[in-house]
Protein backbone atom coordinates (compact mmCIF):
# COMPACT_ATOMS: atom_id res chain seq x y z
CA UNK A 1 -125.36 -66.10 -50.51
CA UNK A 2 -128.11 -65.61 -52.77
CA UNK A 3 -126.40 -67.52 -55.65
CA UNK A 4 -126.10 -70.61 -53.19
CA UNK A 5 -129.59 -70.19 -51.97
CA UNK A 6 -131.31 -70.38 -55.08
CA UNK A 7 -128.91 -73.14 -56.42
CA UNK A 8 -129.80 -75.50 -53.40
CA UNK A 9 -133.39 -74.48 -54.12
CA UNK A 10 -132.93 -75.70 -57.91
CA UNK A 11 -131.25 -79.05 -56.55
CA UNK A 12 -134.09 -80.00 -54.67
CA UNK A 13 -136.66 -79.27 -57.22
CA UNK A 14 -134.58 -80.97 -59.76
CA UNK A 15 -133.99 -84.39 -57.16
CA UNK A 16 -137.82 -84.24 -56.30
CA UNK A 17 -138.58 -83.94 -60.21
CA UNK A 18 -136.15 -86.80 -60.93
CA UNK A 19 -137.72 -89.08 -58.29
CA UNK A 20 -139.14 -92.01 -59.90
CA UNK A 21 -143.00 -92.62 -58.71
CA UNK A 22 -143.95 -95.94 -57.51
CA UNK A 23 -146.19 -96.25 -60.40
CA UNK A 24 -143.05 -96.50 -62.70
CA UNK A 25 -141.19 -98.07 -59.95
CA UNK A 26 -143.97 -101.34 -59.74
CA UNK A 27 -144.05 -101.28 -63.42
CA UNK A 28 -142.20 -104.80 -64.23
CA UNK A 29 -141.97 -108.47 -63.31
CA UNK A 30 -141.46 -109.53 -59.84
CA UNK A 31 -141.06 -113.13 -58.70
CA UNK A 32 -142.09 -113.75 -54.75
CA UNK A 33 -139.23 -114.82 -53.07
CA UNK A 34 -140.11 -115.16 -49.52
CA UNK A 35 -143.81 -115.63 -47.58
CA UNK A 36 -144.16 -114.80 -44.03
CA UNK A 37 -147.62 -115.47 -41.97
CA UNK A 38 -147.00 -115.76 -38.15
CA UNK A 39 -150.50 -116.98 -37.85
CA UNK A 40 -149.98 -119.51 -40.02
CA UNK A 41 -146.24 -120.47 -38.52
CA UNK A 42 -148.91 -120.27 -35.10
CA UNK A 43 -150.89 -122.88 -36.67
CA UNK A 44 -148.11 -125.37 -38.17
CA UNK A 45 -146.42 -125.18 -34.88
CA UNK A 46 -150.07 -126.07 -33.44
CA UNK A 47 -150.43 -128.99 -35.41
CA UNK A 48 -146.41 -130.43 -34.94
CA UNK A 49 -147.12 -129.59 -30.78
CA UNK A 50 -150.52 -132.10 -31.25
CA UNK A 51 -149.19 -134.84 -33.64
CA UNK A 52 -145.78 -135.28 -31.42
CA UNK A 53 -148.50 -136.43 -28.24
CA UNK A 54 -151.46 -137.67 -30.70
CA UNK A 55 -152.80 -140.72 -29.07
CA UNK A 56 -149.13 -141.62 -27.06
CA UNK A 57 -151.45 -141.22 -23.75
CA UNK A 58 -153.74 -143.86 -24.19
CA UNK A 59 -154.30 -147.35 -25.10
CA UNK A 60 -155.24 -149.00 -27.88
CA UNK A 61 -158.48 -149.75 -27.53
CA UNK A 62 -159.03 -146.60 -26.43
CA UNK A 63 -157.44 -144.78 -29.55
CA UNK A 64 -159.17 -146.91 -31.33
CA UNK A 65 -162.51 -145.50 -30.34
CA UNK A 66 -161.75 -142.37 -30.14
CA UNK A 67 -159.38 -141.56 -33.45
CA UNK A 68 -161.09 -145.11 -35.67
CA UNK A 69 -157.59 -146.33 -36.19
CA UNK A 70 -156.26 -149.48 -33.60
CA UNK A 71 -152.40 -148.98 -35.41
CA UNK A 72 -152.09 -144.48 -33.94
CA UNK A 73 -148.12 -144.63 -34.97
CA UNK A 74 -148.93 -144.78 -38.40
CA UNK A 75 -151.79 -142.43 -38.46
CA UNK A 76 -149.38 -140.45 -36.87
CA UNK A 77 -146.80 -141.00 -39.15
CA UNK A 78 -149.45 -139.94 -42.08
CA UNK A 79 -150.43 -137.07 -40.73
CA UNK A 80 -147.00 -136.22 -40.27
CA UNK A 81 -146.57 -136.14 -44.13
CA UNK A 82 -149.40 -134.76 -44.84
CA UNK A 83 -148.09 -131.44 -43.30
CA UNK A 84 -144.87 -131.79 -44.96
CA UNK A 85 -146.72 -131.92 -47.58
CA UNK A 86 -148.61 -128.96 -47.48
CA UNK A 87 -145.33 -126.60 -45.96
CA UNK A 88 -143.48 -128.16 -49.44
CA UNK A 89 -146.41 -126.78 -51.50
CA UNK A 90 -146.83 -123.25 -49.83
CA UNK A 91 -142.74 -123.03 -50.56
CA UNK A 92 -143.36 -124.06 -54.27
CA UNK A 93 -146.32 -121.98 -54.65
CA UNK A 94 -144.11 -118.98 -53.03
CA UNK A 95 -141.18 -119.94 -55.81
CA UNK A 96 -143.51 -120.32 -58.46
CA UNK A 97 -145.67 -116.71 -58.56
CA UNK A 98 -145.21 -113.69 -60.12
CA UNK A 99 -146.62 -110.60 -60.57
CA UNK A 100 -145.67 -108.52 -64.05
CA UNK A 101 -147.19 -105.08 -63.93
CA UNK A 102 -147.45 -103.20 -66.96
CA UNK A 103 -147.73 -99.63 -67.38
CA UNK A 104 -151.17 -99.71 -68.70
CA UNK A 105 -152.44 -100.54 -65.68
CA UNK A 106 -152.68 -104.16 -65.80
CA UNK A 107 -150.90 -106.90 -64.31
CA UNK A 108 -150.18 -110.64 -65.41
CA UNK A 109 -149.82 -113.00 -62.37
CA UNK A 110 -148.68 -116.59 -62.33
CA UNK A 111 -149.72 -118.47 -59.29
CA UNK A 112 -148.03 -121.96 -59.78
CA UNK A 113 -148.72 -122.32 -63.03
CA UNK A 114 -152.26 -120.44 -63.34
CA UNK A 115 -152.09 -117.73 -64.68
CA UNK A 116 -154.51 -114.52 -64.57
CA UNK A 117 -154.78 -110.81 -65.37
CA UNK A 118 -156.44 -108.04 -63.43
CA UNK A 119 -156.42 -104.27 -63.23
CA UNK A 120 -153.89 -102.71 -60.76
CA UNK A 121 -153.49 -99.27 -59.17
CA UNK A 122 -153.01 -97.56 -56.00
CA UNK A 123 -155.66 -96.26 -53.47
CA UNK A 124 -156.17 -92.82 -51.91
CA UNK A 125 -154.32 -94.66 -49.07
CA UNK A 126 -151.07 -95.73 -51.14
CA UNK A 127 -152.60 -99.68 -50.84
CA UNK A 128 -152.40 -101.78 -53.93
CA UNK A 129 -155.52 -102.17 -55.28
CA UNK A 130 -155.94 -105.41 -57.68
CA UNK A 131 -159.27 -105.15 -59.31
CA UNK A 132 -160.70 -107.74 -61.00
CA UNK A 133 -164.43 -106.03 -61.57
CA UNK A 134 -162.41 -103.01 -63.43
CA UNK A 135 -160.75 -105.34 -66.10
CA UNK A 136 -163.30 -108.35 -66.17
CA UNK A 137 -166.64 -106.72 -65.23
CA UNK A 138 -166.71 -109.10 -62.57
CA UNK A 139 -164.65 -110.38 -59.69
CA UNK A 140 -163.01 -108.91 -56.25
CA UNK A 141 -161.09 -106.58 -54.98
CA UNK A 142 -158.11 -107.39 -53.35
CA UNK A 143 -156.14 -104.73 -50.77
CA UNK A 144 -152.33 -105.13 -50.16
CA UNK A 145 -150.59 -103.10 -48.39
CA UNK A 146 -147.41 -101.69 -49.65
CA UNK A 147 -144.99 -102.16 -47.11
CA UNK A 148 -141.71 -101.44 -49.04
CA UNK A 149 -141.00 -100.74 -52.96
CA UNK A 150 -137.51 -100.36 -53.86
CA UNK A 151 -135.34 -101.42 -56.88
CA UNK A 152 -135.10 -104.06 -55.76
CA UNK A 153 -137.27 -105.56 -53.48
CA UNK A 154 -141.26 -105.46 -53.23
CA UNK A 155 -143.46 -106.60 -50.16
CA UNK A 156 -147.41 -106.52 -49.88
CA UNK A 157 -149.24 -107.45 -47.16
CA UNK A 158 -152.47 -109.07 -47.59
CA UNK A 159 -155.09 -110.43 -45.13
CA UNK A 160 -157.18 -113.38 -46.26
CA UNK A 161 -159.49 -115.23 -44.40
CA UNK A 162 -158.31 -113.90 -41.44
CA UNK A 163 -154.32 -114.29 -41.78
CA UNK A 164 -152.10 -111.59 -42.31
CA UNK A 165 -149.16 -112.40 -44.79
CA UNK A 166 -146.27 -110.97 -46.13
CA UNK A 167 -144.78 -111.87 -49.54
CA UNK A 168 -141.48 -110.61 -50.47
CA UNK A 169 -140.59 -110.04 -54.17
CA UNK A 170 -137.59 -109.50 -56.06
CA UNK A 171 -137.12 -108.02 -60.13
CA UNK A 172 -137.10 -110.69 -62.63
CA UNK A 173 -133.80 -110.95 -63.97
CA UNK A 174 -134.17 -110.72 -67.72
């Protein structure tokens, strides 16, 4: 009994030693795969609710003075793309950034094609911490939350200006 004690003892201390931290876990190059932001879904839903009514319930003259434009189909219509638009460049932006933390403490991130470097670690709280002032001498401080950290999957949470996003990474393959 004692024997089987002391080797289940040894087997946990030897899994718990084993267990990689999330320091070494974080420590390579992740490319976002997914964004989620209800508030902004709330917002381009908003906008698709207004421009499927903008300026159908009135006249022309009327649209006219109130919107500047006498022809309100093609306004419409331009408006229209000009969402499309921006949901096509929040989905290339998603596909296009990644985050390659080293070891050392720093990470390389490519945001469409800019790239930039900051310090990285994690808070008293287990947030990410990416810390420009720390590597630079200046710059912010930005707080994501860590809401899952696997193998194979990564997602932060980060608020900014006021939204509350989600961004969903997977490892580079080499």
């Amino acid at each position: 009994m004692k024997k089987t004690i002391i080797l289940l003892f040894l087997s946990v201390v030897f899994f718990a030693a084993c267990k990689r931290s999330d320091k070494d876990m974080i420590a390579k190059k992740w490319r976002a795969v997914k964004l989620e932001s209800p508030d902004m879904d709330k917002k381009i839903h908003e906008q698709e609710m207004f421009l499927d009514t903008f300026g159908k319930h009135a006249d022309e003259k009327t649209n006219e003075a109130i919107y500047g434009v006498k022809n309100i189909d093609s306004a419409r219509e331009s408006l229209k793309a000009q969402l499309k638009d921006f949901k096509d460049m929040q989905e290339h932006s998603t596909k296009n950034t990644w985050f390659d933390f080293h070891p050392d403490g720093v990470v390389v991130m490519n945001f469409s094609g800019q790239r930039d470097s900051t310090n990285w670690y994690f808070d008293d709280e287990h947030a990410l911490i990416l810390d420009e002032m720390k590597l630079k001498g200046a710059g912010n401080k930005i707080k994501m939350v860590v809401k899952q950290l696997t193998d194979t999957s990564l997602k932060l949470e980060f608020n900014e200006e006021g939204m509350t996003s989600t961004v969903t990474f997977h490892p580079e393959k080499k």
